[in-house]
C-alpha atoms as a PDB file:
ATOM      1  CA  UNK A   1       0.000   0.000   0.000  1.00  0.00           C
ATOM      2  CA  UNK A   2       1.419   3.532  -0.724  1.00  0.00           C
ATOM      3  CA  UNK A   3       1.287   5.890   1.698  1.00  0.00           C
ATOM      4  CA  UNK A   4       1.216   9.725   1.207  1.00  0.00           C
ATOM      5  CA  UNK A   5       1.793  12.573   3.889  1.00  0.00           C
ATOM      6  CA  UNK A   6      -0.407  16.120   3.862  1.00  0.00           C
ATOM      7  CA  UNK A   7       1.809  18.475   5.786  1.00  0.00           C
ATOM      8  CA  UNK A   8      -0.038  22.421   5.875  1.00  0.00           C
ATOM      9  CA  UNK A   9       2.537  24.761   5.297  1.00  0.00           C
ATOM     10  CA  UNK A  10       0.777  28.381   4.988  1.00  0.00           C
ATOM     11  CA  UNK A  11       4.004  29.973   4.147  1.00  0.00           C
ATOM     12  CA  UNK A  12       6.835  29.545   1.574  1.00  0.00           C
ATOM     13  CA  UNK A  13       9.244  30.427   4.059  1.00  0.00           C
ATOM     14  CA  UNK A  14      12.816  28.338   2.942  1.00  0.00           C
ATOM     15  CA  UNK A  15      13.217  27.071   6.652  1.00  0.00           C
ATOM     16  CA  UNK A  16       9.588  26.412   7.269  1.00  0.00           C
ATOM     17  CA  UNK A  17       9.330  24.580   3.972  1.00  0.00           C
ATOM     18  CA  UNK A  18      12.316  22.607   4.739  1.00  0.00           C
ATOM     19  CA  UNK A  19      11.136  21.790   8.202  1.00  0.00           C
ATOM     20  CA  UNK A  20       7.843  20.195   6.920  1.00  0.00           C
ATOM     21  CA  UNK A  21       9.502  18.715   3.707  1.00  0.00           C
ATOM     22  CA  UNK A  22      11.708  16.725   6.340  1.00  0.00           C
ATOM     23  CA  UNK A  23       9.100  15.774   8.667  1.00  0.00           C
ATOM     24  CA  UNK A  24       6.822  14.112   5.862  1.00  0.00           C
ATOM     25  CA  UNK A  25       9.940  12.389   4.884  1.00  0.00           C
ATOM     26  CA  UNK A  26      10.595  11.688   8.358  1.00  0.00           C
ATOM     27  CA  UNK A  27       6.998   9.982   8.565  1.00  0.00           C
ATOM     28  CA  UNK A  28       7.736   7.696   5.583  1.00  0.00           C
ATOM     29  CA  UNK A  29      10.678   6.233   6.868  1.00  0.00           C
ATOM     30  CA  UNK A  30      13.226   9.174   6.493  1.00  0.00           C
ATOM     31  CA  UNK A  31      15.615  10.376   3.907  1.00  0.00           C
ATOM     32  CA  UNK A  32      17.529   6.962   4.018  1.00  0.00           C
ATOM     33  CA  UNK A  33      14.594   5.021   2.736  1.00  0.00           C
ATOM     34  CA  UNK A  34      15.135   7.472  -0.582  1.00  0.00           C
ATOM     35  CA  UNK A  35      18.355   8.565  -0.963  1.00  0.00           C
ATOM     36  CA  UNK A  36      21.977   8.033  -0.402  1.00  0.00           C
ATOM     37  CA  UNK A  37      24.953   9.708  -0.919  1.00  0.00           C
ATOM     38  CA  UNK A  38      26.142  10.399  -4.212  1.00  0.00           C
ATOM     39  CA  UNK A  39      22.610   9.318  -5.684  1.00  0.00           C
ATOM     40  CA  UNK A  40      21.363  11.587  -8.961  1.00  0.00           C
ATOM     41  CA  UNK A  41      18.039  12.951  -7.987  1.00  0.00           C
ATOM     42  CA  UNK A  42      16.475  14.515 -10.629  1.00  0.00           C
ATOM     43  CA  UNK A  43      13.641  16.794  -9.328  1.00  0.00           C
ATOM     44  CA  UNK A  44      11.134  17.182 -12.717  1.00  0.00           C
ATOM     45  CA  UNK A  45       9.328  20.615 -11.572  1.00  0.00           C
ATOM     46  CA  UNK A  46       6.465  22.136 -13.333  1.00  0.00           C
ATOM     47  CA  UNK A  47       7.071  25.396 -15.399  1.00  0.00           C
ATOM     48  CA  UNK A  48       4.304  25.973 -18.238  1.00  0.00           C
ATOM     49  CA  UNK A  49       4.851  29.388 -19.068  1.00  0.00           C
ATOM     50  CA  UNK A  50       5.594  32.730 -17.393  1.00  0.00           C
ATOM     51  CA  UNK A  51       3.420  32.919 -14.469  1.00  0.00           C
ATOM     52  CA  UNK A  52       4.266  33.772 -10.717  1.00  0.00           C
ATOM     53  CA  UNK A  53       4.994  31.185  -8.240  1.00  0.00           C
ATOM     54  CA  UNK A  54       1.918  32.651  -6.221  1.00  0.00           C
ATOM     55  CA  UNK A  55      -0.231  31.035  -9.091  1.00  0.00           C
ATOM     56  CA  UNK A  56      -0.113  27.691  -8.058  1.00  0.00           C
ATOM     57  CA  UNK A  57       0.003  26.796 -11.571  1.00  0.00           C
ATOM     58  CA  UNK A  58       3.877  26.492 -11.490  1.00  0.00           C
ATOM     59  CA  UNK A  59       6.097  25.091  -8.499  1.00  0.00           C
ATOM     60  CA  UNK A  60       7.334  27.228  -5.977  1.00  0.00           C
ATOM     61  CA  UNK A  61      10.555  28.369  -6.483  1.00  0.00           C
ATOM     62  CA  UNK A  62      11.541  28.358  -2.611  1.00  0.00           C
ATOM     63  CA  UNK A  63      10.170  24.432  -2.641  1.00  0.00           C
ATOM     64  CA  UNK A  64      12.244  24.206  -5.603  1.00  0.00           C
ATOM     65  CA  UNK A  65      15.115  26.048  -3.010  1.00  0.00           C
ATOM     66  CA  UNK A  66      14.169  24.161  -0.150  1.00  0.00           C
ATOM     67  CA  UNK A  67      14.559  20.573  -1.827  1.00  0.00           C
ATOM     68  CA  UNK A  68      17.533  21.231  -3.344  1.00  0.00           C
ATOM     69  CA  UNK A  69      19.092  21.912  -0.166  1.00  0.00           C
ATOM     70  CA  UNK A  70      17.531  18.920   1.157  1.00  0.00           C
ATOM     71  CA  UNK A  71      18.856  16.734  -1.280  1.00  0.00           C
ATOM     72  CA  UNK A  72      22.490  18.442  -1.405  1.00  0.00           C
ATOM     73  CA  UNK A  73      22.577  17.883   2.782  1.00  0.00           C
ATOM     74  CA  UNK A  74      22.022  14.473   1.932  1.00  0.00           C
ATOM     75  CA  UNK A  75      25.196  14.153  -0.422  1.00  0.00           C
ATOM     76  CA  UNK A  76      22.770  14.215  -3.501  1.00  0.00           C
ATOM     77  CA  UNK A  77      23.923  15.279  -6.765  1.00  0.00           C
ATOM     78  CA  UNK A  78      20.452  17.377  -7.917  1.00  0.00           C
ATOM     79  CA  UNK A  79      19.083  18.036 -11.241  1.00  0.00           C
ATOM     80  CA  UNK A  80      16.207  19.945 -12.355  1.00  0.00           C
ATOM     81  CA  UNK A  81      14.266  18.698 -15.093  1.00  0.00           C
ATOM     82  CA  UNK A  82      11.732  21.066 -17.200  1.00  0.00           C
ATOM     83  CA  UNK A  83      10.022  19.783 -20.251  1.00  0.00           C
ATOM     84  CA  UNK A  84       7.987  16.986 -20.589  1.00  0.00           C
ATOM     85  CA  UNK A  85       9.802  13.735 -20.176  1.00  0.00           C
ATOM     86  CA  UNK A  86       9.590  12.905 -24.586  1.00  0.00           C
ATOM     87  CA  UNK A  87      11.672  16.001 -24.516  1.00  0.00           C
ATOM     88  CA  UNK A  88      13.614  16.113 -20.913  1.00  0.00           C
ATOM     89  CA  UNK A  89      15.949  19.254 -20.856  1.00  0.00           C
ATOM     90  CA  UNK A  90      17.933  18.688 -17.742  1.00  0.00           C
ATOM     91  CA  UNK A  91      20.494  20.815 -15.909  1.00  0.00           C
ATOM     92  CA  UNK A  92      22.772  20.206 -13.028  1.00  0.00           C
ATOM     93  CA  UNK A  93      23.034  22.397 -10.225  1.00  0.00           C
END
């Protein structure tokens, strides 16, 4: 069965986002479960045209932040992925 954690967050705040990005993780086992270090995590974010973050039609750019710092605390490597997977466009960071 697949679990999934709802964590409110009213706030994109980088260290409140990161707190509740780590305690869902935390509830599904924790970072380990995922990740290790010197995995490639590609994060595939959503970005379908010009329109501000407060739109909800695009991700977050401090989620976007807040992951990435995550994932690089966890001796990731992180890429960002943009276009549809048929035509992945992928840059490292």
């Amino acid at each position: 069965m697949s679990k999934v954690v709802i964590n409110e967050c009213k706030e994109y705040d980088l260290s409140t986002l990161m707190s509740k990005i780590n305690d869902g993780i935390e509830k599904l086992g924790g970072w380990d479960s995922f990740v290790h270090p010197g995995d490639k995590v590609l994060l595939k974010v959503n970005l379908i045209g010009p329109k501000p973050p407060e739109s909800a039609a695009v991700t977050h750019c401090e989620f976007v932040r807040g992951m990435i710092r995550i994932l690089k605390s966890q001796g990731c490597e992180v890429w960002i992925g943009l276009k549809p997977i048929r035509q992945v466009f992928i840059q490292g960071l």
